[in-house]
N, C-alpha and C. Protein backbone atom coordinates (compact mmCIF):
# COMPACT_ATOMS: atom_id res chain seq x y z
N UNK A 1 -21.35 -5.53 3.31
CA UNK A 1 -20.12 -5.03 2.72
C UNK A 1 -20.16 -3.50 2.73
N UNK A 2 -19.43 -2.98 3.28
CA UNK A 2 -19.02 -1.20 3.16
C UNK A 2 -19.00 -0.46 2.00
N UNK A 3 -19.47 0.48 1.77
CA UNK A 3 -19.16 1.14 0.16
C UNK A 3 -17.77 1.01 -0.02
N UNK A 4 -16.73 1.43 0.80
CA UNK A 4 -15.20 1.26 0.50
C UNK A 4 -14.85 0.45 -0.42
N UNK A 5 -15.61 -1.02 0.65
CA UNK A 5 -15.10 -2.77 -0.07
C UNK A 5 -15.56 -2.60 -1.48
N UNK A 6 -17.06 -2.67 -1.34
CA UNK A 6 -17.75 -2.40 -2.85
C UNK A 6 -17.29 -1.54 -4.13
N UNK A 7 -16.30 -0.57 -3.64
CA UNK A 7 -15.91 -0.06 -4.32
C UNK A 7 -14.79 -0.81 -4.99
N UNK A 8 -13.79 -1.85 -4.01
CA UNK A 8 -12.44 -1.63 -4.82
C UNK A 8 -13.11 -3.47 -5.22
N UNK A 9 -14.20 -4.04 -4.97
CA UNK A 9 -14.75 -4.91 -6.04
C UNK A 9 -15.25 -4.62 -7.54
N UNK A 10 -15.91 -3.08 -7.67
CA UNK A 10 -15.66 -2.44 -8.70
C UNK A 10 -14.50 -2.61 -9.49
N UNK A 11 -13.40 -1.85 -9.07
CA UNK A 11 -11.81 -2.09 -9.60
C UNK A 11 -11.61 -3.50 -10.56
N UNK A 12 -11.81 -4.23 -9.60
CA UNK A 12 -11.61 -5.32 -10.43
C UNK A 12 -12.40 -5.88 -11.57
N UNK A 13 -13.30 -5.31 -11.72
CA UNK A 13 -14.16 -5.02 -13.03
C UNK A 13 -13.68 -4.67 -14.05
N UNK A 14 -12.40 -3.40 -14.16
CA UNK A 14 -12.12 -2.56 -15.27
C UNK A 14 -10.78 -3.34 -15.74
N UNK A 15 -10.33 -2.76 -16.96
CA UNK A 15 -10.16 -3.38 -17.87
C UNK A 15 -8.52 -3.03 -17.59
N UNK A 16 -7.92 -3.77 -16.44
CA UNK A 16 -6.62 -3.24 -16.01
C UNK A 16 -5.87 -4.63 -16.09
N UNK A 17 -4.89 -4.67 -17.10
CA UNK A 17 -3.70 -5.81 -17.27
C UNK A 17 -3.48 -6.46 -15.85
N UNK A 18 -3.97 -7.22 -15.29
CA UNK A 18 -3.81 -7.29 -13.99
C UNK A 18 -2.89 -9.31 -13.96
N UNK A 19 -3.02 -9.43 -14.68
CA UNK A 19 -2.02 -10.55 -15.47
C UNK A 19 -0.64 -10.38 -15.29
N UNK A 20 -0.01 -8.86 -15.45
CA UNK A 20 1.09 -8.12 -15.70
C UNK A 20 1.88 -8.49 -14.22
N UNK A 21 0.96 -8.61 -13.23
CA UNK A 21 1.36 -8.81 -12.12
C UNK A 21 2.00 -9.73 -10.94
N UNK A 22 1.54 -10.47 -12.63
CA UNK A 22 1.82 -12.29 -11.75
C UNK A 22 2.96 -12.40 -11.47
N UNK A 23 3.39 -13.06 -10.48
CA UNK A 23 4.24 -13.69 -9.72
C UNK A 23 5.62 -12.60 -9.57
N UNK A 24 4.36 -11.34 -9.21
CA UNK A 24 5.37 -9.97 -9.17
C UNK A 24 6.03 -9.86 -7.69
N UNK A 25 7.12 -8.92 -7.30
CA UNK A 25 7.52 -8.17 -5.73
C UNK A 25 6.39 -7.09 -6.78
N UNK A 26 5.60 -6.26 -5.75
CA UNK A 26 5.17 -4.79 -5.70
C UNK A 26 5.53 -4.43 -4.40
N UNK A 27 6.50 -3.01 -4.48
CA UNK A 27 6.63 -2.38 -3.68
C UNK A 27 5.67 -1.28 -3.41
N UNK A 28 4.92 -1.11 -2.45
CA UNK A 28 4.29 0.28 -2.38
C UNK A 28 4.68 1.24 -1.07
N UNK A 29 5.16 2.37 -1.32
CA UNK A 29 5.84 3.74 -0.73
C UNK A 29 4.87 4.31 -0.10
N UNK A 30 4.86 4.94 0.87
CA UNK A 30 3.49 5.67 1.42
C UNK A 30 2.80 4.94 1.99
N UNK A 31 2.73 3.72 2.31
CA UNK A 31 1.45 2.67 1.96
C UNK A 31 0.61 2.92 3.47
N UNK A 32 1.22 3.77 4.56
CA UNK A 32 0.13 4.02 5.64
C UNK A 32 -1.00 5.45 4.85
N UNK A 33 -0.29 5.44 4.25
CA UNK A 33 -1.26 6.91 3.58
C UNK A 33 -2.55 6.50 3.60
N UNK A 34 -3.49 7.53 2.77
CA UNK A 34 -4.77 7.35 2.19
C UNK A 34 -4.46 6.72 0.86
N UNK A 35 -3.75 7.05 -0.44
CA UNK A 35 -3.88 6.54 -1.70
C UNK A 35 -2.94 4.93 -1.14
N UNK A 36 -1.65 4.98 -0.86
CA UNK A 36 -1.23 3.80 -0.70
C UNK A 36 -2.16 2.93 -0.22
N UNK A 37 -2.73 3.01 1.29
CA UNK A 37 -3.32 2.43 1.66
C UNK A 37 -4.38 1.58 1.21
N UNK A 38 -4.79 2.56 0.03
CA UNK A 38 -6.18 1.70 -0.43
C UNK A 38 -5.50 0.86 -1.87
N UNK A 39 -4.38 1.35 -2.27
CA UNK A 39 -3.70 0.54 -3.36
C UNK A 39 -3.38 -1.16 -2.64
N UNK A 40 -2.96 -0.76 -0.99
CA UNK A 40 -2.53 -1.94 -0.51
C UNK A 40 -3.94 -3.25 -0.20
N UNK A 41 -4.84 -2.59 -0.19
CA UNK A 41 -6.25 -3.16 -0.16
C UNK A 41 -6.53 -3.84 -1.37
N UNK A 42 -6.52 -2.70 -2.38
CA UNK A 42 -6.99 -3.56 -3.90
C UNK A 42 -6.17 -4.65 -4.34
N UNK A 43 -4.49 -4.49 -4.15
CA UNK A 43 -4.21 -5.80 -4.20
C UNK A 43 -3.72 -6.99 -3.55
N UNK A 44 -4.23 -6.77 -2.39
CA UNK A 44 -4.01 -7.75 -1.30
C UNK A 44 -5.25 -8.72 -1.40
N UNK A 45 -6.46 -7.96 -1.43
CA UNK A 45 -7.62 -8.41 -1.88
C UNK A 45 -8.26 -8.83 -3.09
N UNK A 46 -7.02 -8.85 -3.88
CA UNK A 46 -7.88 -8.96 -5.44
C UNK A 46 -7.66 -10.76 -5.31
N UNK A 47 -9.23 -11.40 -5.99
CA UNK A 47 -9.53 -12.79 -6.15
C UNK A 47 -8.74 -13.55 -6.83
N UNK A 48 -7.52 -13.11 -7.54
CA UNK A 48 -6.58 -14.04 -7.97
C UNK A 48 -5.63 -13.48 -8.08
N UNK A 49 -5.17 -12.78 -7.36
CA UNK A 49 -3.75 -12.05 -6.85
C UNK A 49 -2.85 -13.47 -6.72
N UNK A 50 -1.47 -13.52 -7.45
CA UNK A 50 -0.48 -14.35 -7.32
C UNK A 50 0.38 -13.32 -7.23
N UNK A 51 0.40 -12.14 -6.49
CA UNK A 51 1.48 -11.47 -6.56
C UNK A 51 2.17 -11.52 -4.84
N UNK A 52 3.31 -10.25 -4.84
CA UNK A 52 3.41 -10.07 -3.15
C UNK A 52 3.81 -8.59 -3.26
N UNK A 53 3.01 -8.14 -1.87
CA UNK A 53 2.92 -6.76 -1.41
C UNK A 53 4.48 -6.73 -0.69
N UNK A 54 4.55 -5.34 -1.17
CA UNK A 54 5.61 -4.63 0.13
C UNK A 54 5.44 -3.81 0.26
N UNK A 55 4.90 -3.34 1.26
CA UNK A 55 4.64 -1.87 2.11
C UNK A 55 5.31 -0.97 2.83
N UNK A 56 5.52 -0.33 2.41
CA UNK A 56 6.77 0.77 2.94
C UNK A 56 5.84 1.67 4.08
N UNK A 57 6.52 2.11 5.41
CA UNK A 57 5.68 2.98 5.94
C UNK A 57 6.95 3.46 6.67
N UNK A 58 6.51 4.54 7.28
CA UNK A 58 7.65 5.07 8.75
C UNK A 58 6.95 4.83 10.24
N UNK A 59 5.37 4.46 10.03
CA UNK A 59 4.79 4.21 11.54
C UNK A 59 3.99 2.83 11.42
N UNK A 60 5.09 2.07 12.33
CA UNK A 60 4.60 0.76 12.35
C UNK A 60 3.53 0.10 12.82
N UNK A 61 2.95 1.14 13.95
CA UNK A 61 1.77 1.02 15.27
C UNK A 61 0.63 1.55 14.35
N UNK A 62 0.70 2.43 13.13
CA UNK A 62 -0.45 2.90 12.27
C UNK A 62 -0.75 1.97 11.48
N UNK A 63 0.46 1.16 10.88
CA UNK A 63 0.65 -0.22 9.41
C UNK A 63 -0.39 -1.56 10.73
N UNK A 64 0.33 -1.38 11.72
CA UNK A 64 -0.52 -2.42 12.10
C UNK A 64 -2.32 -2.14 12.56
N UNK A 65 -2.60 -1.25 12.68
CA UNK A 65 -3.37 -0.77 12.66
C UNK A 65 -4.73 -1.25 11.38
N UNK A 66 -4.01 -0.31 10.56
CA UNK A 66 -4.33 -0.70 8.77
C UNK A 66 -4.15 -1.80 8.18
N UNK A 67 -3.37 -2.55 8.25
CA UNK A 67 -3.69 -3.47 7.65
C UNK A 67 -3.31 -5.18 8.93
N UNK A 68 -3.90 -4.80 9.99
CA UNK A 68 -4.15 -6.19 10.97
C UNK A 68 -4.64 -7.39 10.26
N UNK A 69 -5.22 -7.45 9.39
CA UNK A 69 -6.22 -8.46 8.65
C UNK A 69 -4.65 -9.18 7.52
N UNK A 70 -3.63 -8.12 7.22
CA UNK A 70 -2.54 -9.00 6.43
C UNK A 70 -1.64 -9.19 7.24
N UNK A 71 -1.41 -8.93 8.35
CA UNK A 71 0.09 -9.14 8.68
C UNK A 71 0.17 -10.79 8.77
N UNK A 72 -0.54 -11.52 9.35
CA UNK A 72 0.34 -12.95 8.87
C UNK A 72 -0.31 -13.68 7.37
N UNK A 73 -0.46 -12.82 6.21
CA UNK A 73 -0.54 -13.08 5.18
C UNK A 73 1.05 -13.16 4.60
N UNK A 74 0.95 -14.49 4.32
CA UNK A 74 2.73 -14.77 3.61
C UNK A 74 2.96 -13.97 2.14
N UNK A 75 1.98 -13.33 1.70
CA UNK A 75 2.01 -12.31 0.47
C UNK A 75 1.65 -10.71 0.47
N UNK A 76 1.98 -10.54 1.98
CA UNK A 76 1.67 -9.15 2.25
C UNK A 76 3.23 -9.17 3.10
N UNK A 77 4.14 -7.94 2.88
CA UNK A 77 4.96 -7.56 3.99
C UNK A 77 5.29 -6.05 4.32
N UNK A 78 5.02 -5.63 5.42
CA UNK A 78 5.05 -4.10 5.94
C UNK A 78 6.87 -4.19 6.37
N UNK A 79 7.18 -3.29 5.54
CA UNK A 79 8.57 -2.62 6.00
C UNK A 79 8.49 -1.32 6.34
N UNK A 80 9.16 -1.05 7.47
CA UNK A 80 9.05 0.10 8.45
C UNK A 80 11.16 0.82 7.65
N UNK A 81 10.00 1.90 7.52
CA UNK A 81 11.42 2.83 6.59
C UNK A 81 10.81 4.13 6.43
N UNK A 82 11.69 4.87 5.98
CA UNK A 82 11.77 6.34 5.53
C UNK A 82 12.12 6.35 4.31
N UNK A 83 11.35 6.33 3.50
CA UNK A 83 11.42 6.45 1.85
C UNK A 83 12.99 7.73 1.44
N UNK A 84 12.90 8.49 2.73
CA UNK A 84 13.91 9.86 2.14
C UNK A 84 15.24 9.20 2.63
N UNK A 85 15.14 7.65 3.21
CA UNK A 85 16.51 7.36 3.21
C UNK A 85 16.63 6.24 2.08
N UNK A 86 17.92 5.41 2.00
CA UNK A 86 18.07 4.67 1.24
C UNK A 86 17.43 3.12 1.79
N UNK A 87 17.36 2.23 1.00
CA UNK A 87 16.50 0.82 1.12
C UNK A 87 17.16 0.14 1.15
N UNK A 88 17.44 -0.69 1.90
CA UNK A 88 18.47 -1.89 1.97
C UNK A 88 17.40 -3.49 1.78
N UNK A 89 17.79 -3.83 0.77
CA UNK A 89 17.02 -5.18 0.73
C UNK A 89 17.49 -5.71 -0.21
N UNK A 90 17.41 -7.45 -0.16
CA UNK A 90 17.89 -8.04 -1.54
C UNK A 90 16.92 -8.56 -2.55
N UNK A 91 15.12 -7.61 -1.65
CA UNK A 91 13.97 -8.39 -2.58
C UNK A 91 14.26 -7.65 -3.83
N UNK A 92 14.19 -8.58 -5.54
CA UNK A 92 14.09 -7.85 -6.25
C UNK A 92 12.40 -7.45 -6.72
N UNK A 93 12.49 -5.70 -7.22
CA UNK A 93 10.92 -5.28 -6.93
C UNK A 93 10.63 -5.46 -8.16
N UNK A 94 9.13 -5.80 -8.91
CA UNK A 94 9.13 -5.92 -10.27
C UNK A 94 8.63 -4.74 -10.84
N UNK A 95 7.72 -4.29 -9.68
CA UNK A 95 7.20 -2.84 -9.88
C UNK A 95 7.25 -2.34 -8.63
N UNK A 96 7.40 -1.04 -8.57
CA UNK A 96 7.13 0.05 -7.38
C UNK A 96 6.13 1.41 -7.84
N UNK A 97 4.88 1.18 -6.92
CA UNK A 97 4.45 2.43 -6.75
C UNK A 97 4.70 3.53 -5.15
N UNK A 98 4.79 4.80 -5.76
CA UNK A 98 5.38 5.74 -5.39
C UNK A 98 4.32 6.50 -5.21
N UNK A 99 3.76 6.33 -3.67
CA UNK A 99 2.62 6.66 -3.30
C UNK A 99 2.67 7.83 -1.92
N UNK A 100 4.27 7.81 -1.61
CA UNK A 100 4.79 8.74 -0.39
C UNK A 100 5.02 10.02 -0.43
N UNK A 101 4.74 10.54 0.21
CA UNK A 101 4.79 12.20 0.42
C UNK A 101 5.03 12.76 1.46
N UNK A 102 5.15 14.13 1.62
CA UNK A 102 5.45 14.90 2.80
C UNK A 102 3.98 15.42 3.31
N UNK A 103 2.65 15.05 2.62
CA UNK A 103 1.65 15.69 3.15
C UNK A 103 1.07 15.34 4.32
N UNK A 104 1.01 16.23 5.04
CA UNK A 104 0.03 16.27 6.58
C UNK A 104 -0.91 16.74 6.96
N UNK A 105 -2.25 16.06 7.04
CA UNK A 105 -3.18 16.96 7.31
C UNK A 105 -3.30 17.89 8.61
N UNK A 106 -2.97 17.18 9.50
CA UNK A 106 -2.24 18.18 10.50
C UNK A 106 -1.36 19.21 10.81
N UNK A 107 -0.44 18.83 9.43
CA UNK A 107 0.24 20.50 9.44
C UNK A 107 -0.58 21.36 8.54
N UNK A 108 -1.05 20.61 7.94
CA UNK A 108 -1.83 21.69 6.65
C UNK A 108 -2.99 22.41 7.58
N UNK A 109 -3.86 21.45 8.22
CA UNK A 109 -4.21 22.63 9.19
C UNK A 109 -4.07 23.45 9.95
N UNK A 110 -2.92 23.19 10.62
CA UNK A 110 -1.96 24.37 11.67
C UNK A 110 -1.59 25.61 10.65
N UNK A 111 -1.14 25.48 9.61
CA UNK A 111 -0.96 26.10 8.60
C UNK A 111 -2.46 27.30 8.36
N UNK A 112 -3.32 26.77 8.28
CA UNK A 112 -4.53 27.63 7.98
C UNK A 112 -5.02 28.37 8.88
N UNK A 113 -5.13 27.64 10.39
CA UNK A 113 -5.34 28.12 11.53
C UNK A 113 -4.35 29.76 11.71
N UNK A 114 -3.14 29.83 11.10
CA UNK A 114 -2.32 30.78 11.49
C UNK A 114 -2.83 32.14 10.55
């Protein structure tokens, strides 16, 4: 097992209402990111998850990438969108985390380089 994995088996250790979740929609924003990404891990992977993922990304070839191991999980779904536009869907969400941003490590370094 990877320190990564080991780590977000940790997670599920701490003392997080995770009950709250049951038979939730979670939307998560960002979710090709680094923080989304690993949010989309902890609960895709958690041992008694009755919930369902929704993953928001804008690059679909990266989502599949990241998370290959869920896409034909019937409680995981990657939606390809631009958070800065509007969402068209009739899932209702029970929670949304808001994990999207404008940050680039690639511009941030072009940025320094100058």
């Amino acid at each position: 097992m990877t320190p990564y994995l080991k780590d977000i088996q940790k997670i599920y250790q701490e003392a997080i209402p995770w009950e709250q979740f049951r038979n939730c929609n979670i939307l998560i924003t960002g979710a090709t990111g680094l923080i989304g990404s690993c949010l989309v891990d902890i609960l895709v992977n958690h041992p008694n998850s009755s919930w369902k993922i929704y993953a928001i990304g804008r690059n679909k070839e990266r989502a599949s990438r990241l998370f290959r191991k869920y896409m034909h999980n019937n409680d995981f779904q990657f939606i390809q969108a631009d958070i800065g536009k509007p969402l068209s869907t009739s899932i209702p969400f029970h929670f949304i985390i808001h994990a999207a941003s404008n940050a680039s490590p690639n511009y941030f370094v072009s940025i320094q380089l100058r």
